[in-house]
C-alpha atoms as a PDB file:
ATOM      1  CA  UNK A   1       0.000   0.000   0.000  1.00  0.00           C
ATOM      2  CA  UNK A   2       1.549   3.113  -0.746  1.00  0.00           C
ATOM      3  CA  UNK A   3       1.931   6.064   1.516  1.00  0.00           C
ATOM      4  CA  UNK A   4      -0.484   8.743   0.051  1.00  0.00           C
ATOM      5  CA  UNK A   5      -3.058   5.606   0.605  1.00  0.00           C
ATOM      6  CA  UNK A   6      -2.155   5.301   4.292  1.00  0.00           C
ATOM      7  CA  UNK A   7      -2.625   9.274   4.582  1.00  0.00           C
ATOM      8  CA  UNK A   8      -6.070   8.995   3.260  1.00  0.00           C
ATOM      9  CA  UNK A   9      -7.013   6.241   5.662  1.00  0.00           C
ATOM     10  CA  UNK A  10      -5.897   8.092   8.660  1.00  0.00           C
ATOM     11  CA  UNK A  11      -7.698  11.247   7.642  1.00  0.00           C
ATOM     12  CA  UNK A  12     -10.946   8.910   7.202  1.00  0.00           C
ATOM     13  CA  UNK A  13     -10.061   7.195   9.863  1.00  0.00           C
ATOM     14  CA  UNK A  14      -9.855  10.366  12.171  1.00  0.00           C
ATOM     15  CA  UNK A  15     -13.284  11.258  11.293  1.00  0.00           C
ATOM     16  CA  UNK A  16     -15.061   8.563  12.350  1.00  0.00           C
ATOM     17  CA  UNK A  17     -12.864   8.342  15.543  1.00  0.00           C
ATOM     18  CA  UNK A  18     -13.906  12.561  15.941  1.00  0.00           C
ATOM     19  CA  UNK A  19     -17.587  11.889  15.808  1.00  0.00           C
ATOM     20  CA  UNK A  20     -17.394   8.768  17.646  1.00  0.00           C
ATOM     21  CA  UNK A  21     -15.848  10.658  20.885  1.00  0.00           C
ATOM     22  CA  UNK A  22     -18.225  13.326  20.441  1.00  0.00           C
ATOM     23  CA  UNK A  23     -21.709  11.741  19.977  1.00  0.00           C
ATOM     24  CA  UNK A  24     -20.619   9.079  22.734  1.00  0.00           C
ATOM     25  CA  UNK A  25     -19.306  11.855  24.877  1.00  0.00           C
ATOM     26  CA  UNK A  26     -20.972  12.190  28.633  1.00  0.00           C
ATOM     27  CA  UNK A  27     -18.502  14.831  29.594  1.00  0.00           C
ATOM     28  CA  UNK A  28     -17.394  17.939  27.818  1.00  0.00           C
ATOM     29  CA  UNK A  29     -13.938  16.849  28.346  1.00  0.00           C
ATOM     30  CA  UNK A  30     -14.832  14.049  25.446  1.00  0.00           C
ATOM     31  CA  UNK A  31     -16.277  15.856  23.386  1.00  0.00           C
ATOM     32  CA  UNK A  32     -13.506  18.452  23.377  1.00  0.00           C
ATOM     33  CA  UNK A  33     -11.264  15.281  22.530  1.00  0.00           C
ATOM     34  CA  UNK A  34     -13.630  14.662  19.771  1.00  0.00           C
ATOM     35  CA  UNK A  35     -13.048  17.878  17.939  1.00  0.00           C
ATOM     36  CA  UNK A  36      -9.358  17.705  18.963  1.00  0.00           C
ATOM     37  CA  UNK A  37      -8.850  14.507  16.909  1.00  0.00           C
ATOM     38  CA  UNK A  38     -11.358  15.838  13.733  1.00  0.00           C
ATOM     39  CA  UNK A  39      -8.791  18.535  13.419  1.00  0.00           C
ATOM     40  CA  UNK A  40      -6.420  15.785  12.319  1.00  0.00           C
ATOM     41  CA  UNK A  41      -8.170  14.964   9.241  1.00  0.00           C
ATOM     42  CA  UNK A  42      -7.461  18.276   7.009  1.00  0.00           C
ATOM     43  CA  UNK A  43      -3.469  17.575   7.871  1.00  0.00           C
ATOM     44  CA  UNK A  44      -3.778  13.649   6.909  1.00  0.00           C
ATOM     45  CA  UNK A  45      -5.341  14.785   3.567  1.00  0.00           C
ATOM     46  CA  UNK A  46      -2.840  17.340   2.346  1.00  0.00           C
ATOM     47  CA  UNK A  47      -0.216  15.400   3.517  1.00  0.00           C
ATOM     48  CA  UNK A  48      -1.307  12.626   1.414  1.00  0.00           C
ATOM     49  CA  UNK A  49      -2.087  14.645  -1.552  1.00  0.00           C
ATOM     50  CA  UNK A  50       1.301  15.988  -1.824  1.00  0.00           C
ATOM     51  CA  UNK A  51       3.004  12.642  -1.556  1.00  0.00           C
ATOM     52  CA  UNK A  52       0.105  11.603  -4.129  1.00  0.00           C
ATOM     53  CA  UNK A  53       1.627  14.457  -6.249  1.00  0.00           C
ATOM     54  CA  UNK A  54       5.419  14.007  -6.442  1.00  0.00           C
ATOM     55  CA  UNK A  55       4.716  10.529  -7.400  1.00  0.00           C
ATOM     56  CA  UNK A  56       2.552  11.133 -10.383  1.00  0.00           C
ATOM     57  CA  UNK A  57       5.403  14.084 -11.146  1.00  0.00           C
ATOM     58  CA  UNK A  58       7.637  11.402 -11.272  1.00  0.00           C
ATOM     59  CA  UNK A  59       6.066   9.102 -13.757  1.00  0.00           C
ATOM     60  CA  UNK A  60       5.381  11.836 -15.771  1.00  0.00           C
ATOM     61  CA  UNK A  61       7.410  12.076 -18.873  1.00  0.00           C
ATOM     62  CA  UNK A  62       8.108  14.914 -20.916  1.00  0.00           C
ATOM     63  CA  UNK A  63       8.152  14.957 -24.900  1.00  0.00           C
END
């Protein structure tokens, strides 16, 4: 599996773990967690985007 691919999964996998903390939350402190960890996602996505990128650049070939 390449890396860009493990990025993506992580930045899905951060949302589900976001709204999982805060729907299940009882105490704010949870749900604070919750939005901590959704603010993950956005990072996971562009980093995998640019690693996404330089490979394709790299296959890429000029005429």
């Amino acid at each position: 599996m390449k890396a860009h691919n493990i990025l993506y999964l992580l930045g899905f996998g951060s949302i589900i773990l976001s709204a999982s903390q805060y729907f299940q939350s009882d105490t704010s402190d949870k749900e604070r967690d919750g939005l901590f960890i959704g603010h993950w996602a956005p990072t996971f996505f562009i980093l995998g985007k640019i690693l996404e990128d330089k490979e394709n650049a790299g296959r890429k070939v000029t005429d």
